[in-house]
Each structure stands twice: as structure tokens, then as C-alpha cells.
Protein backbone atom coordinates (compact mmCIF):
# COMPACT_ATOMS: atom_id res chain seq x y z
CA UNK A 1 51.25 -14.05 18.67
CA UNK A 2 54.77 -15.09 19.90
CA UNK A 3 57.48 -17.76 19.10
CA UNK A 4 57.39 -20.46 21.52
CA UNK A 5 60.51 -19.41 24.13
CA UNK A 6 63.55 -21.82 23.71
CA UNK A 7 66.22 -21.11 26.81
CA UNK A 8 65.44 -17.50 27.83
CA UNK A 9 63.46 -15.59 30.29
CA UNK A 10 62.26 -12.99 27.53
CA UNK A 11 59.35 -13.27 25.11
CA UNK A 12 58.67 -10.88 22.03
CA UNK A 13 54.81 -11.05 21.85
CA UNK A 14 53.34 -9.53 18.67
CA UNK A 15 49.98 -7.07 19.45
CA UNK A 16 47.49 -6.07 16.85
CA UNK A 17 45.71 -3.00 17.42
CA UNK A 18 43.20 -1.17 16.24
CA UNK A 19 43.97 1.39 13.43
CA UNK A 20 42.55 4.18 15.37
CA UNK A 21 45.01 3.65 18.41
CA UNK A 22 48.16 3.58 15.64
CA UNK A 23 46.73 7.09 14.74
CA UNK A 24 46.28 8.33 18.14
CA UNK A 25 49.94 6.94 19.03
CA UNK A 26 51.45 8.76 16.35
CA UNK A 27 49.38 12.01 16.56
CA UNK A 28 50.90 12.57 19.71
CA UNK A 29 54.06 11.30 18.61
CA UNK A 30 54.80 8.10 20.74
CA UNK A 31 55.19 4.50 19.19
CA UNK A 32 52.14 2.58 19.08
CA UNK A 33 53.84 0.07 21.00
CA UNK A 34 54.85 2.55 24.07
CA UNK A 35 51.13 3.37 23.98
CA UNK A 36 50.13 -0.50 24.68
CA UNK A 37 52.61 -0.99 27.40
CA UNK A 38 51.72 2.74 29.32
CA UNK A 39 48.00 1.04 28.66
CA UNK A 40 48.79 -2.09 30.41
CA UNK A 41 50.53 -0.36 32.93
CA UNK A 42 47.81 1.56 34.27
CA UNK A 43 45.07 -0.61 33.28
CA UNK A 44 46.13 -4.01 34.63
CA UNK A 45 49.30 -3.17 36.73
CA UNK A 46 51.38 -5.24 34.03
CA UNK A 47 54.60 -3.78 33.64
CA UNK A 48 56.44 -4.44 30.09
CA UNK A 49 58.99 -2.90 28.02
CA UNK A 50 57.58 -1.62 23.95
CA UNK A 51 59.09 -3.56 21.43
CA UNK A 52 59.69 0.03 19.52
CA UNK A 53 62.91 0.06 21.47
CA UNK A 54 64.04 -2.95 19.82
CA UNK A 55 64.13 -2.30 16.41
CA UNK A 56 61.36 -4.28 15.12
CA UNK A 57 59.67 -4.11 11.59
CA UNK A 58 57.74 -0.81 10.24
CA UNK A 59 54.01 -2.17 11.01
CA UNK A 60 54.87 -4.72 13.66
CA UNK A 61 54.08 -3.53 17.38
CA UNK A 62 54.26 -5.40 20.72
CA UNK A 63 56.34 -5.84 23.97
CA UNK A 64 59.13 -7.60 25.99
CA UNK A 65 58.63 -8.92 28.86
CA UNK A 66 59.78 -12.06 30.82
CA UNK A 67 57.96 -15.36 31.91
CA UNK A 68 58.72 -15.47 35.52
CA UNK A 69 54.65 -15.96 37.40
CA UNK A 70 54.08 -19.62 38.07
CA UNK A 71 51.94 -21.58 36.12
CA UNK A 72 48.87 -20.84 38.04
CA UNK A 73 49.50 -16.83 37.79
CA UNK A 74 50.32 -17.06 33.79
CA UNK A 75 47.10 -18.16 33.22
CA UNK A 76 45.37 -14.63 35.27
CA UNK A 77 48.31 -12.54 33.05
CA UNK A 78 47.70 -13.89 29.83
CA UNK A 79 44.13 -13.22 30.21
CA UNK A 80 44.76 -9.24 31.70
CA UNK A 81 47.24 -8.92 28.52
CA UNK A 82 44.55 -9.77 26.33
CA UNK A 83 41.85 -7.45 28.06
């Protein structure tokens, strides 16, 4: 889920992930978070920054990125995000 973005070229999106990838995260002692973005990285070639870094709230994991594609790209992103 995310906010709809007001004036800015960052967006906070909000992940939920599966229990079992929270307790593989922290068994080897990275944020859940960092674990989604290296993910998305390597697995779609979508390069984002953990939200970890940002202070966010214990139990609430996700990403920054910015909104720069056009319009006809988003659509192909949003979908390889979701993947």
C-alpha cells in the first residue's frame, strides 16, 4: 500500500511478506526490508532503497523509491514489484 504522492519524486510503499521471509531476514541478521529490495534487485532488475534505513515502525517493512518511468513503463513496474 502507499499514500498517494503529493509534490515529490519519492514514494514509501508498504510490503507485506510472508512470516517465513521475516524469519529468514532476521536469522541472518538483515532487515526484512533489505531482503525485499536485494530480491527485487536480482529478480526483476528493480533497483530501490529498504525503508529499514528510514526509521519506520517495528513491524512495518517496504522501500523508497522514485516515480520517474512514463506512464506506459509504470504499468510493466508495478506489475514486476508485485511478482
Amino acid at each position: 500500500s502507499c499514500q498517494p504522492v503529493q509534490g515529490a519524486m519519492y514514494c514509501f510503499p508498504s510490503v507485506q511478506m510472508p512470516q517465513g521471509a521475516i524469519d529468514y531476514a532476521k536469522e541472518n541478521g538483515i532487515a526484512p526490508d533489505t531482503l525485499y529490495a536485494v530480491s527485487l534487485l536480482e529478480n526483476e532488475g528493480i533497483c530501490v532503497v529498504p525503508a529499514a534505513g528510514f526509521g519506520q515502525e517495528e513491524g512495518r517493512f517496504g522501500f523508497r523509491t522514485t516515480f520517474l518511468p512514463s506512464e506506459e513503463e509504470m504499468v510493466h513496474v508495478v506489475a514486476s514489484v508485485g511478482r
